[in-house]
N, C-alpha and C. Protein backbone atom coordinates (compact mmCIF):
# COMPACT_ATOMS: atom_id res chain seq x y z
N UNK A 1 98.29 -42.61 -8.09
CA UNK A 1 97.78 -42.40 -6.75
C UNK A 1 98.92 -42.66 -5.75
N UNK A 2 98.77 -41.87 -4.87
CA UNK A 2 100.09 -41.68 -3.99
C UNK A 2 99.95 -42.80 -2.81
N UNK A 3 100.32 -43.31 -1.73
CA UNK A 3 100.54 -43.98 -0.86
C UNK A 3 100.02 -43.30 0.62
N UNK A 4 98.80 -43.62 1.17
CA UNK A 4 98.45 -43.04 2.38
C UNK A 4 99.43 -43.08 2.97
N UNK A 5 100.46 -41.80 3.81
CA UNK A 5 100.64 -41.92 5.19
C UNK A 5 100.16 -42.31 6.28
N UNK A 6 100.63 -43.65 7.05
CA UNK A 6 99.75 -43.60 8.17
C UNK A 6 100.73 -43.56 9.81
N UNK A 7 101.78 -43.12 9.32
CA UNK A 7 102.29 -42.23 10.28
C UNK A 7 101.76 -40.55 10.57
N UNK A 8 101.30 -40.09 9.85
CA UNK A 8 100.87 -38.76 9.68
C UNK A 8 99.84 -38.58 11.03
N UNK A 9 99.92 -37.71 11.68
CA UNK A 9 99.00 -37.23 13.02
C UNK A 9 97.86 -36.88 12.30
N UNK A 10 98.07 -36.00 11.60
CA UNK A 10 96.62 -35.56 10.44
C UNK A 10 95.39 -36.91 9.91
N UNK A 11 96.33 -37.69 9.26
CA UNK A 11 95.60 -38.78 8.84
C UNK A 11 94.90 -39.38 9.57
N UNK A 12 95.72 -39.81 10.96
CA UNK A 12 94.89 -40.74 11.90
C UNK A 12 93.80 -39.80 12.44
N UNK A 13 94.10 -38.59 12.84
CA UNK A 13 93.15 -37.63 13.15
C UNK A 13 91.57 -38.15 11.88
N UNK A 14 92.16 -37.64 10.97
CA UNK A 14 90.95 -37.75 9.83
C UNK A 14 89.99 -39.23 9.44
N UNK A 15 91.21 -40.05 10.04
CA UNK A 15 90.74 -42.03 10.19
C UNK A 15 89.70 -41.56 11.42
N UNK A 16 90.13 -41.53 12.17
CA UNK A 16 89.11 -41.59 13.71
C UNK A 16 88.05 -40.73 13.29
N UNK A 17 87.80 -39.49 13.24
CA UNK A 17 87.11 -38.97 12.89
C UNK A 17 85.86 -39.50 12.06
N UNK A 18 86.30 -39.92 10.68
CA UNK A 18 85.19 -40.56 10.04
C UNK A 18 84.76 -41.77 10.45
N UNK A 19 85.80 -42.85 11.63
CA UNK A 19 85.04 -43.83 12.06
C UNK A 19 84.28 -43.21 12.87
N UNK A 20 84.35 -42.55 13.75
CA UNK A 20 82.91 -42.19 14.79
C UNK A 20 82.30 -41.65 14.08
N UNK A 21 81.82 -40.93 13.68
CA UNK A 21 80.64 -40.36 12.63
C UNK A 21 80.27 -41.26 12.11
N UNK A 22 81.08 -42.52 11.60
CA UNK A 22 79.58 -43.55 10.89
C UNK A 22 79.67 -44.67 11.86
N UNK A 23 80.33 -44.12 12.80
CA UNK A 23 79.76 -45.24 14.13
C UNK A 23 80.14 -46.85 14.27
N UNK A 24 81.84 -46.71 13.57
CA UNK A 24 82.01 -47.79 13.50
C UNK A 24 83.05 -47.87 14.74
N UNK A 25 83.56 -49.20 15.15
CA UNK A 25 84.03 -49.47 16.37
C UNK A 25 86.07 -49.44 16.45
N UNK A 26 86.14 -49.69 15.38
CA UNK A 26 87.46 -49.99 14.92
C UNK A 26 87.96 -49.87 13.47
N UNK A 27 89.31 -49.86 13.03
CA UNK A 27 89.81 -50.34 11.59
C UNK A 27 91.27 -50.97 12.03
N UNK A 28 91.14 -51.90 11.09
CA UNK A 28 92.96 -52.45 11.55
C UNK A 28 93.53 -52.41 10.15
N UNK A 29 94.43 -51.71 9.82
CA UNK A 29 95.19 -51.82 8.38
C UNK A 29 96.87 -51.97 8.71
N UNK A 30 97.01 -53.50 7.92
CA UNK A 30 98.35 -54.33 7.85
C UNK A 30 99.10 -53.88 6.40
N UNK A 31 99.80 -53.50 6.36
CA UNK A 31 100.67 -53.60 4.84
C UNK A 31 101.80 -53.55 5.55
N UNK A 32 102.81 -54.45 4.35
CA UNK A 32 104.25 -54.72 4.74
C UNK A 32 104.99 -53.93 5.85
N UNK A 33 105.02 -52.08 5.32
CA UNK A 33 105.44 -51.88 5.79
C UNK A 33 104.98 -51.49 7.90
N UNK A 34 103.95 -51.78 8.31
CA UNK A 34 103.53 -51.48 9.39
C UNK A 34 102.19 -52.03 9.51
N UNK A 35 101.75 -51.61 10.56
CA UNK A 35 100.45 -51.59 11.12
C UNK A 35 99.77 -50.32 12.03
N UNK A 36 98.35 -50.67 11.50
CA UNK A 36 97.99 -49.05 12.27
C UNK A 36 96.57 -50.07 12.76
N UNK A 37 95.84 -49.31 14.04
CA UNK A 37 95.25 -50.31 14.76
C UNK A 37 94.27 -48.70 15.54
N UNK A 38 93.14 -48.68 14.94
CA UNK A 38 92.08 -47.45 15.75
C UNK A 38 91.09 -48.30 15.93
N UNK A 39 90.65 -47.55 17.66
CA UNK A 39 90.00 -48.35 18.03
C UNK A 39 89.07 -47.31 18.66
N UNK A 40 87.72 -47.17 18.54
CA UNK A 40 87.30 -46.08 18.86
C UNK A 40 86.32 -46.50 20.38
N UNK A 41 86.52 -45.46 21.17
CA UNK A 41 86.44 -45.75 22.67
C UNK A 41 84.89 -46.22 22.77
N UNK A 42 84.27 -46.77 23.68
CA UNK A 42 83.08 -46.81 24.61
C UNK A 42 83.22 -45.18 25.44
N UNK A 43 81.87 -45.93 25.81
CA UNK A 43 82.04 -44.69 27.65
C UNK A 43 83.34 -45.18 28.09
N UNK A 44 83.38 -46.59 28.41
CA UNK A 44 84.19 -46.83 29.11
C UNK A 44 85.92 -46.76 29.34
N UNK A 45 86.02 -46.01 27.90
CA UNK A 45 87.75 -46.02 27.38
C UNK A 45 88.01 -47.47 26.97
N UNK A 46 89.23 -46.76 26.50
CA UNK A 46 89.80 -48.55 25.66
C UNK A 46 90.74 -48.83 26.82
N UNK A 47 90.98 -50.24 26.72
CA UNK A 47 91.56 -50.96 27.21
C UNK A 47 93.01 -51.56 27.01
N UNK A 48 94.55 -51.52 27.74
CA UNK A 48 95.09 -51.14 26.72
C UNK A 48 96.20 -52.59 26.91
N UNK A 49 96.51 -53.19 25.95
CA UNK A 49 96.83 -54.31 25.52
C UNK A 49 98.17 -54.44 26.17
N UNK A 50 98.89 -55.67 27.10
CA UNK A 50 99.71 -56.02 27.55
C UNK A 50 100.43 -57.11 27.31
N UNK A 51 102.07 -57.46 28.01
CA UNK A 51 102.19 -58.52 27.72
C UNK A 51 102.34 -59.36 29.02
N UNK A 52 102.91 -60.62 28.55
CA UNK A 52 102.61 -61.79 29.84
C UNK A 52 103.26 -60.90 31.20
N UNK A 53 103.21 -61.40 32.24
CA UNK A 53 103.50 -61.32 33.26
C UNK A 53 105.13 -62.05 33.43
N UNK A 54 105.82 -60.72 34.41
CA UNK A 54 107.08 -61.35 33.94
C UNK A 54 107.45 -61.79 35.79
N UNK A 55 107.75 -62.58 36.67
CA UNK A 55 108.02 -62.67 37.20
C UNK A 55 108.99 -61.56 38.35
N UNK A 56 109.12 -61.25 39.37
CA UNK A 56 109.65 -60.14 39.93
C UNK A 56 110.19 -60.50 41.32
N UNK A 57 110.64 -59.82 42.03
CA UNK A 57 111.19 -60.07 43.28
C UNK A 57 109.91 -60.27 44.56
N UNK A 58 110.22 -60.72 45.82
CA UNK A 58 109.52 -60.27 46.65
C UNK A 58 107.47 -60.41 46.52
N UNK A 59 107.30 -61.27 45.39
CA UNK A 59 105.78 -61.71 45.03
C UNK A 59 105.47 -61.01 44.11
N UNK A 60 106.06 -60.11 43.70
CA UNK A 60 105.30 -59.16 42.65
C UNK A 60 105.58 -59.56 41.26
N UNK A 61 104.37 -59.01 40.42
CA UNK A 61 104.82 -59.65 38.86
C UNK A 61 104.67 -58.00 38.07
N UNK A 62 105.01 -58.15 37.15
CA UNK A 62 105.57 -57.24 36.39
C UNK A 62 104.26 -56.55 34.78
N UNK A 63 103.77 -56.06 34.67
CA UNK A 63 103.12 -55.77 33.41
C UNK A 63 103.59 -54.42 32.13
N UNK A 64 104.16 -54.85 31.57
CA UNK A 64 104.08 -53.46 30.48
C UNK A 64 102.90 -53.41 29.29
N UNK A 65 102.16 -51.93 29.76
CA UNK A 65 101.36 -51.39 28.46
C UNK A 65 101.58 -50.72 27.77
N UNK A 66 100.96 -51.00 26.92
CA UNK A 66 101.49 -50.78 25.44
C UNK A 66 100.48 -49.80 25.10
N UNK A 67 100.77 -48.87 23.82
CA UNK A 67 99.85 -48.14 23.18
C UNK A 67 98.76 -48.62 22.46
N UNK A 68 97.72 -48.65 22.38
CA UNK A 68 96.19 -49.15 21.74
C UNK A 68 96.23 -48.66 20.17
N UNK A 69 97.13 -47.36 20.26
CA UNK A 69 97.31 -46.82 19.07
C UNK A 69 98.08 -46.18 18.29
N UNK A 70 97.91 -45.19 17.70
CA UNK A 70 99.16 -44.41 17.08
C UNK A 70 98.83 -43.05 17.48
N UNK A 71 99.37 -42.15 18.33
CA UNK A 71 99.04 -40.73 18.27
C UNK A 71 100.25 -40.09 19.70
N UNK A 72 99.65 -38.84 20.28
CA UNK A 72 100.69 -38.25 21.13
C UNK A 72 100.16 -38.75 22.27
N UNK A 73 101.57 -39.05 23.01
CA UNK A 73 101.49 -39.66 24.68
C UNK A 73 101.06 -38.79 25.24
N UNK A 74 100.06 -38.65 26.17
CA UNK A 74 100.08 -37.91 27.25
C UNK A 74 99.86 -38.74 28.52
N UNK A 75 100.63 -38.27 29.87
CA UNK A 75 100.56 -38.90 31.52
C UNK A 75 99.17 -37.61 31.76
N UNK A 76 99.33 -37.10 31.36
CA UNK A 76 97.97 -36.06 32.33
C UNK A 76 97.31 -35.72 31.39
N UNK A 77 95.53 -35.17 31.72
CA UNK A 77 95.05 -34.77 30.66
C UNK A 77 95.34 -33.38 30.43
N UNK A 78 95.70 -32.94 29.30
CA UNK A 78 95.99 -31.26 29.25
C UNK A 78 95.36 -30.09 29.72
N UNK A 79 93.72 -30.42 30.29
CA UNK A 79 93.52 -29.44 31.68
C UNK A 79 93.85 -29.44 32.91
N UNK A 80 94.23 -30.74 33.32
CA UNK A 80 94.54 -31.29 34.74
C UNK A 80 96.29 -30.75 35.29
N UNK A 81 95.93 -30.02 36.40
CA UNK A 81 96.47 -28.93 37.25
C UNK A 81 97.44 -30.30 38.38
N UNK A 82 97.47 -30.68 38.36
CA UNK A 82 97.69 -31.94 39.59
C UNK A 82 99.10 -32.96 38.74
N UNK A 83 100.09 -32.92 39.06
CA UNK A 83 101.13 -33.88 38.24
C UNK A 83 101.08 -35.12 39.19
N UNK A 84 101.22 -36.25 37.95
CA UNK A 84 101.06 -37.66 38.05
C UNK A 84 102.11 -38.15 38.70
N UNK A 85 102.69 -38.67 39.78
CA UNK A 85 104.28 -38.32 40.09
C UNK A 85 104.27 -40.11 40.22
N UNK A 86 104.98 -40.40 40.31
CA UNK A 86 105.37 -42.26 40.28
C UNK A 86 106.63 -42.66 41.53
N UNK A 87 106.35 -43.40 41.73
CA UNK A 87 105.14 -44.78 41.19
C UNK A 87 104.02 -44.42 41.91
N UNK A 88 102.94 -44.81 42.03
CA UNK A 88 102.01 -44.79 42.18
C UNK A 88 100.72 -45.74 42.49
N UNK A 89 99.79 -46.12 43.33
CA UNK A 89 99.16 -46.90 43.66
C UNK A 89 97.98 -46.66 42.26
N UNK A 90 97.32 -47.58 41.69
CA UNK A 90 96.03 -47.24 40.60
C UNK A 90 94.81 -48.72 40.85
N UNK A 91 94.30 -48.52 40.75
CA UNK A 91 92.75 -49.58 40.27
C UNK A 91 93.14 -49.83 38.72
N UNK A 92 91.82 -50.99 38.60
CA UNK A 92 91.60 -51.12 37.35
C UNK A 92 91.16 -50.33 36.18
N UNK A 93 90.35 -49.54 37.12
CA UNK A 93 89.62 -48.71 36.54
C UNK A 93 90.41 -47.09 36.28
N UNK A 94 91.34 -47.09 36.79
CA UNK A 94 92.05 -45.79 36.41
C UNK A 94 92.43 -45.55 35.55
N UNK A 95 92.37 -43.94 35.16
CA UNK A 95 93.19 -43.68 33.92
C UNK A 95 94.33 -43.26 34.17
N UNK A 96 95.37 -43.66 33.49
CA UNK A 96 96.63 -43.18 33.64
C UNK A 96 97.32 -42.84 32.80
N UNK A 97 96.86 -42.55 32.22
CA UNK A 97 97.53 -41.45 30.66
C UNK A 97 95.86 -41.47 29.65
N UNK A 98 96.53 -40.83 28.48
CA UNK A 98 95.80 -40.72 27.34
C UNK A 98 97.31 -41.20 25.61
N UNK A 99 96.28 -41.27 24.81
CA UNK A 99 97.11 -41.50 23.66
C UNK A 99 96.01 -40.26 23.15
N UNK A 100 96.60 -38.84 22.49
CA UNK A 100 95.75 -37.62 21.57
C UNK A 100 95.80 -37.82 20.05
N UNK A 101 94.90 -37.60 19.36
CA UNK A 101 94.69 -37.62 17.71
C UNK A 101 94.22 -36.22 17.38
N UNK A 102 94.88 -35.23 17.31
CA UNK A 102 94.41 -34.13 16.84
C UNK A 102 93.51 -33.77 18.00
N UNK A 103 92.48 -33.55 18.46
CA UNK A 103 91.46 -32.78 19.35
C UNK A 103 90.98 -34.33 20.45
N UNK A 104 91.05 -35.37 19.96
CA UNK A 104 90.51 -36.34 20.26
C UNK A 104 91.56 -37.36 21.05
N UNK A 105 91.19 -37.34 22.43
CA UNK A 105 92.14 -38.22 23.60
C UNK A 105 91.40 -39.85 23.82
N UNK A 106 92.26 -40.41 23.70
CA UNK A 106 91.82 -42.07 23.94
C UNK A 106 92.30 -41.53 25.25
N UNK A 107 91.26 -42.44 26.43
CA UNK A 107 91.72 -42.53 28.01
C UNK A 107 92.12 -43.46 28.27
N UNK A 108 93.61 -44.22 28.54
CA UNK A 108 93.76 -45.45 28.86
C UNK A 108 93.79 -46.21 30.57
N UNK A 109 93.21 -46.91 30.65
CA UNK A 109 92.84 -47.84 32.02
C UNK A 109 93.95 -48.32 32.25
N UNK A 110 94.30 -48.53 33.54
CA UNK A 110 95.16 -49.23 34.12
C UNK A 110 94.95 -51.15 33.85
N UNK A 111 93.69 -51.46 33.83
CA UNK A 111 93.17 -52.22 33.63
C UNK A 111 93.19 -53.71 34.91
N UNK A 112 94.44 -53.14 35.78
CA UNK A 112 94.36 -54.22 37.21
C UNK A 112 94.84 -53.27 37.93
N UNK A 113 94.98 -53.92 39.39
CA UNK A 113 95.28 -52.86 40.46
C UNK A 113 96.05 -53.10 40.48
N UNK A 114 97.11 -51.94 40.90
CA UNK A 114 98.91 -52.50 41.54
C UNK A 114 99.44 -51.04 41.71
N UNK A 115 100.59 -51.29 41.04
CA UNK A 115 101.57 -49.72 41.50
C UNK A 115 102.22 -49.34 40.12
N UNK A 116 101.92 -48.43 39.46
CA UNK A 116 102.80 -47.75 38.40
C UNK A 116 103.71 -47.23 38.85
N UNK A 117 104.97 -48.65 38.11
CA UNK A 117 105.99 -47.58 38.79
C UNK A 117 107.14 -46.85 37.66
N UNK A 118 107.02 -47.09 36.61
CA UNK A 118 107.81 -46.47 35.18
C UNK A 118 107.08 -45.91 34.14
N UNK A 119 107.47 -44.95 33.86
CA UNK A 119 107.16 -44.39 32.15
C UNK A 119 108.09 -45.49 30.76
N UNK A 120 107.72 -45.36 30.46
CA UNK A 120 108.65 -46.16 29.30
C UNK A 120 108.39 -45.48 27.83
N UNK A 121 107.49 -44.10 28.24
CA UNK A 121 107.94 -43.72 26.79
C UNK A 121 107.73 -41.62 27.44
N UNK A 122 108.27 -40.96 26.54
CA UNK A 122 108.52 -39.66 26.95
C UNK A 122 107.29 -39.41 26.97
N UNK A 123 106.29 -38.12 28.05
CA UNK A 123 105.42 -37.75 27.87
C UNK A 123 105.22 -36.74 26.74
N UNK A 124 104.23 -36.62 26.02
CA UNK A 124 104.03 -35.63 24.74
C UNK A 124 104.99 -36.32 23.28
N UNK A 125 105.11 -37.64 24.06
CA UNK A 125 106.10 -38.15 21.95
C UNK A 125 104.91 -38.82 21.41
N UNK A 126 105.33 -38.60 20.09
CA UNK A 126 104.69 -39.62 18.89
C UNK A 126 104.92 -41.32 19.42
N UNK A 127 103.79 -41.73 19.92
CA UNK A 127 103.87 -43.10 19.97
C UNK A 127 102.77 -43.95 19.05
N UNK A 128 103.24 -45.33 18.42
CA UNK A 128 102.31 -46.44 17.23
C UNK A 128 101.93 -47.07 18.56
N UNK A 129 101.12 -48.26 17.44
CA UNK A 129 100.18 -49.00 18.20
C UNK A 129 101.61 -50.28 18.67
N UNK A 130 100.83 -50.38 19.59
CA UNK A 130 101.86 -51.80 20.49
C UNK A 130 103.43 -50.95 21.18
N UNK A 131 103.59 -49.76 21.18
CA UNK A 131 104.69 -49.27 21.70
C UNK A 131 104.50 -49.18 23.19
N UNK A 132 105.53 -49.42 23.92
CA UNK A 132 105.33 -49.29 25.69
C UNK A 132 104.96 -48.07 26.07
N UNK A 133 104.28 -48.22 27.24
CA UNK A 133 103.80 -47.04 27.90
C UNK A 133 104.14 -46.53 29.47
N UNK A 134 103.79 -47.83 29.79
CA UNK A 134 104.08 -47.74 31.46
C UNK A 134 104.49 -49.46 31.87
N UNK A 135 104.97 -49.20 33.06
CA UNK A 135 105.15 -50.57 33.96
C UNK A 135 104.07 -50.43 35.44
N UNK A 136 103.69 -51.44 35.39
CA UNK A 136 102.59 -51.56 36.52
C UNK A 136 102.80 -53.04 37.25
N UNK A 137 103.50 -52.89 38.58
CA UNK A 137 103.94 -53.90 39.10
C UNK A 137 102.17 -54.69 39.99
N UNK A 138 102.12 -55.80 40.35
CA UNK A 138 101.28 -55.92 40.60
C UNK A 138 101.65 -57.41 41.64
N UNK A 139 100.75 -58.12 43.15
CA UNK A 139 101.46 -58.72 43.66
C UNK A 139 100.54 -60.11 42.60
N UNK A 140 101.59 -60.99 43.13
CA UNK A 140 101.71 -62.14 42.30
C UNK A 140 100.39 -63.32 43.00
């Protein structure tokens, strides 16, 4: 028996897939070589995992998000006519990109208010789970 790919776009496509159909919420699979981390949305979109707050000039503190998962970056959704231009003012509640699995877009939240002001990863690349996404400055 061969060794799942779980770099493969296909695979994770076919992981997600059968978790929503039996309606489960998540899978996390660790082996040596990596980690893969699906997390299947609410209404509300997923939420997307950061690290501490880094101190900044002038009151502001600093946040980078990270990917929730493994699949293709997107800053806009692929019908949306309107470019995302930066930096940018956002809510908590905003979406400001997607991570795609084959047909299927995770929407990711800004998750606090402040100002996006960096990309930190190319729009349309292969990004894993925990890889940067954006910088979202925020006041302190």
């Amino acid at each position: 028996m061969s060794a799942i790919d779980f770099s493969d776009p296909a695979t994770i496509a076919l992981l997600t897939e059968a978790l929503t159909a039996a309606g489960v919420d998540g899978l996390e699979i660790s082996r040596p070589g990596g980690q893969l981390r699906i997390i299947v949305a609410g209404k509300d979109g997923a939420r997307i995992s950061s690290t501490g707050a880094t101190p900044r000039a002038l009151g502001f503190a600093s946040v980078i998000m990270k990917a929730p998962m493994a699949g293709r970056f997107l800053v806009e959704h692929p019908t949306s006519t309107t470019p995302q231009n930066l930096p940018r003012s956002v809510s908590n509640a905003d979406i400001v990109g997607f991570v795609g699995v084959g047909h299927i877009l995770l929407p990711l939240r800004a998750g606090r208010s402040g100002v996006l002001t960096r990309l930190l990863a190319e729009p349309d690349a292969l990004v894993g789970f925990g890889d940067p996404l954006f910088e979202i400055e925020f006041p302190s």
